[in-house]
Protein backbone atom coordinates (compact mmCIF):
# COMPACT_ATOMS: atom_id res chain seq x y z
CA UNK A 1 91.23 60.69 100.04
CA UNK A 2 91.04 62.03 96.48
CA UNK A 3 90.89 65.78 98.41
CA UNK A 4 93.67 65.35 100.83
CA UNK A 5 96.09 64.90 97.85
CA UNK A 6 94.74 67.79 96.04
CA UNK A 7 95.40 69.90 99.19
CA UNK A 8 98.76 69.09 100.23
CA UNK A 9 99.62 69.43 96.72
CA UNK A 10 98.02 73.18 96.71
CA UNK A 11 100.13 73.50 99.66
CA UNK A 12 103.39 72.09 98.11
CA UNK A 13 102.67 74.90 95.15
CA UNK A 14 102.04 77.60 97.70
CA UNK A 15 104.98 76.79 99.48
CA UNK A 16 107.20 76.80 96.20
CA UNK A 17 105.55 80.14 95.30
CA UNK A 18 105.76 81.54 98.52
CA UNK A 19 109.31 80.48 98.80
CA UNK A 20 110.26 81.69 95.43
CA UNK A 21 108.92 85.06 96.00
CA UNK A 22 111.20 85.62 99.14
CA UNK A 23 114.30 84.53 96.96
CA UNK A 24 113.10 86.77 94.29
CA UNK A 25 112.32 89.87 97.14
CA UNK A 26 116.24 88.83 98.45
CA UNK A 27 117.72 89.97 95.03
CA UNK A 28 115.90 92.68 94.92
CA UNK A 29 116.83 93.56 98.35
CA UNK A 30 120.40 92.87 97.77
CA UNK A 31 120.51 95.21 94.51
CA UNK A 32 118.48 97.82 96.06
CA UNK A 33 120.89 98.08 99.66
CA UNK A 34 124.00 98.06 97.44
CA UNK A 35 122.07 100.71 95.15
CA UNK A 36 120.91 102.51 98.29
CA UNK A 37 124.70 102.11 100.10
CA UNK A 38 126.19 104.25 96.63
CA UNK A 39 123.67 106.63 96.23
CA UNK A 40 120.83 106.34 98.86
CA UNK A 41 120.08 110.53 100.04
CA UNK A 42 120.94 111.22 95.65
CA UNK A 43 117.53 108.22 95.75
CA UNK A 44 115.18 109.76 98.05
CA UNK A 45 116.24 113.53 96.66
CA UNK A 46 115.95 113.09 93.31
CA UNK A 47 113.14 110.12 92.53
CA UNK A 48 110.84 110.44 95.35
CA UNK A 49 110.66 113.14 95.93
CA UNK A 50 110.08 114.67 92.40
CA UNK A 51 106.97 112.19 92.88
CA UNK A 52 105.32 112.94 96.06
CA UNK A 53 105.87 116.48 95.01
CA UNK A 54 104.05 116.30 92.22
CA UNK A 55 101.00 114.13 93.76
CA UNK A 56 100.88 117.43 96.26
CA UNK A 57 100.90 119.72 93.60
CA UNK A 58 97.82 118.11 92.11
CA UNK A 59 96.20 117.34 95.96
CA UNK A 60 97.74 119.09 98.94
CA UNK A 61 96.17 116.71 101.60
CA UNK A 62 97.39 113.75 99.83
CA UNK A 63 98.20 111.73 102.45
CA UNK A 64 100.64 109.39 101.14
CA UNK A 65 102.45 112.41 99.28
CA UNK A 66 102.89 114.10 102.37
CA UNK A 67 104.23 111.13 104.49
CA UNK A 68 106.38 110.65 102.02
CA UNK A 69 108.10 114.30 102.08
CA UNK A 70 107.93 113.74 105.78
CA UNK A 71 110.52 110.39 105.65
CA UNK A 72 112.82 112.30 103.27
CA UNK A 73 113.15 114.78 105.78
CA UNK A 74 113.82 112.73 108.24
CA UNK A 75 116.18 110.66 105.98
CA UNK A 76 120.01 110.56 107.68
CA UNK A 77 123.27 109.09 107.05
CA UNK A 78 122.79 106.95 110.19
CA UNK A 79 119.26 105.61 107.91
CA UNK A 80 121.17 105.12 105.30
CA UNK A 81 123.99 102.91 106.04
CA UNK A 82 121.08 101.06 108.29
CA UNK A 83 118.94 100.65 105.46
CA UNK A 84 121.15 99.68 102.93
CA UNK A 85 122.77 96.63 105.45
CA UNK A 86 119.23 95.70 106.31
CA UNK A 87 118.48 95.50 102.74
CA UNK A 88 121.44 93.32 101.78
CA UNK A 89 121.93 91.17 104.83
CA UNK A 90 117.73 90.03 104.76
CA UNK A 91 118.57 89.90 101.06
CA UNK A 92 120.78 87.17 101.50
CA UNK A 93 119.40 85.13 104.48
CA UNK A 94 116.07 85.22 101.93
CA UNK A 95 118.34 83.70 98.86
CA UNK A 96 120.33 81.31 101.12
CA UNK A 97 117.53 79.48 103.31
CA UNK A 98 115.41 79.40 100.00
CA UNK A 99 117.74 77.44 97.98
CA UNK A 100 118.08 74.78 101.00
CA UNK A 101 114.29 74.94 101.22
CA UNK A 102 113.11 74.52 97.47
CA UNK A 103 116.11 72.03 97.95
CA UNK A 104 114.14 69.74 100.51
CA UNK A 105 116.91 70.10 103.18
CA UNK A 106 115.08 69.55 107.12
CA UNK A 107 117.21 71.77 108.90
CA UNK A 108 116.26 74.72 106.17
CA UNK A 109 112.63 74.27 107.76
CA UNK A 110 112.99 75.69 111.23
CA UNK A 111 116.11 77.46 110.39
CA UNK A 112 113.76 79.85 108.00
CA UNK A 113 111.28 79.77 110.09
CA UNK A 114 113.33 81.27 112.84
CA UNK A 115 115.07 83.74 110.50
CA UNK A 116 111.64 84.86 109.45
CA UNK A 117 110.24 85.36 112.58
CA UNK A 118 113.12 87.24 114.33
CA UNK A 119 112.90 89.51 111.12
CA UNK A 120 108.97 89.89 111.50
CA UNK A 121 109.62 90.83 115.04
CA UNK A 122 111.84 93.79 114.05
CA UNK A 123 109.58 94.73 111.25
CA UNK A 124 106.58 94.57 114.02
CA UNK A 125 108.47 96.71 115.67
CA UNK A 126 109.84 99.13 112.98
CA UNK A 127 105.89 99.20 112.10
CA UNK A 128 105.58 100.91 115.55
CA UNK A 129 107.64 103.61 115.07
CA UNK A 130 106.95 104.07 111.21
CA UNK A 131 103.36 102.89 110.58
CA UNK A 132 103.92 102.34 107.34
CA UNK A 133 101.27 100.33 104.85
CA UNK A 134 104.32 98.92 103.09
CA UNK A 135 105.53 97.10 105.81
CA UNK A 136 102.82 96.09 107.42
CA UNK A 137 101.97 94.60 103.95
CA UNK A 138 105.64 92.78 104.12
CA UNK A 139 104.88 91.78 107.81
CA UNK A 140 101.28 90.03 106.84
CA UNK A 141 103.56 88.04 103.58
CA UNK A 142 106.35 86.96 106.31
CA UNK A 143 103.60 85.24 108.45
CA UNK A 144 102.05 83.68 105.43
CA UNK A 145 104.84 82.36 104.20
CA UNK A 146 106.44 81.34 107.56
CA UNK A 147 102.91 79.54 108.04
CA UNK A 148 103.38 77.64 104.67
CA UNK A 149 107.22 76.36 105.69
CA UNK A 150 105.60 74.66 109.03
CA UNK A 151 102.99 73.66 107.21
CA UNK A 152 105.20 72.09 104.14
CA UNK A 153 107.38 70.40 107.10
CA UNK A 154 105.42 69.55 109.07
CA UNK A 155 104.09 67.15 106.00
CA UNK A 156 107.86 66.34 105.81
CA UNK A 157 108.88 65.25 109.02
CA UNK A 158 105.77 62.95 109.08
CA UNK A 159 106.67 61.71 105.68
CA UNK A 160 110.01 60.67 106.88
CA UNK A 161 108.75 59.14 109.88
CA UNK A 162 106.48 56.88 108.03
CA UNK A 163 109.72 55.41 105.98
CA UNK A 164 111.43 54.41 108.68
């Protein structure tokens, strides 16, 4: 019995971590898409470039390096303005569902849950067309974390059922 506790409460910290990070990951999603709306092509010029330029310098077949130089030049205004409401708009979905979930609320459960996994579907499919490590690495967090919300209400919904 002793071991079930400890577990669900390993799971209640997981979840509070878990949930946490994505409101953290929303302000910094927020700040960068308003960053990237103002100066986003200035961004990718300027910063990343400078960097992956210099990792060729020292290694011409870096890989990394050279994917890099490859988005920049495929970098548009259409990207852009895409990007930088992507950014902001998950940014705020993130913030908003995990105040209402830290908060306990029951709807907050499935409604993240569903928000999640219609965004992990389009990053499943951005990973398609981009195969990038970064988002695949975002992709394998989402499911975590969406795992940890049905998990955490699951526990929940049976908790509630046993008061009445």
């Amino acid at each position: 019995m002793k071991n079930i506790f400890k577990q669900a409460r390993l799971i209640d910290k997981i979840f509070e971590i878990g949930v946490l990070i994505k409101a953290l990951f929303g302000f910094f999603e927020i700040f960068g898409g308003i960053l990237f709306s103002i100066s986003g092509q200035k961004i990718v010029d300027s910063f990343i470039l400078k960097l992956a330029q210099q990792e060729i310098a020292e290694d011409p077949s870096d890989l990394i390096a050279n994917y890099i130089i490859k988005l920049t030049n495929d970098f548009s205004l259409g990207t852009q303005i895409f990007a930088s409401f992507y950014l902001i708009s998950h940014g705020i979905v993130n913030i908003f569902l995990a105040v209402f979930l830290l908060k306990g609320r029951l709807w907050a459960y499935p409604t993240a849950i569903g928000f999640f996994s219609a965004f992990i579907l389009y990053q499943v499919y951005r990973f398609f067309h981009t195969y990038s490590l970064l988002l695949l690495l975002l992709i394998v967090f989402d499911i975590f974390v969406v795992s940890v919300i049905w998990l955490e209400y699951k526990k929940r919904r049976k908790r509630l059922s046993h008061k009445m």
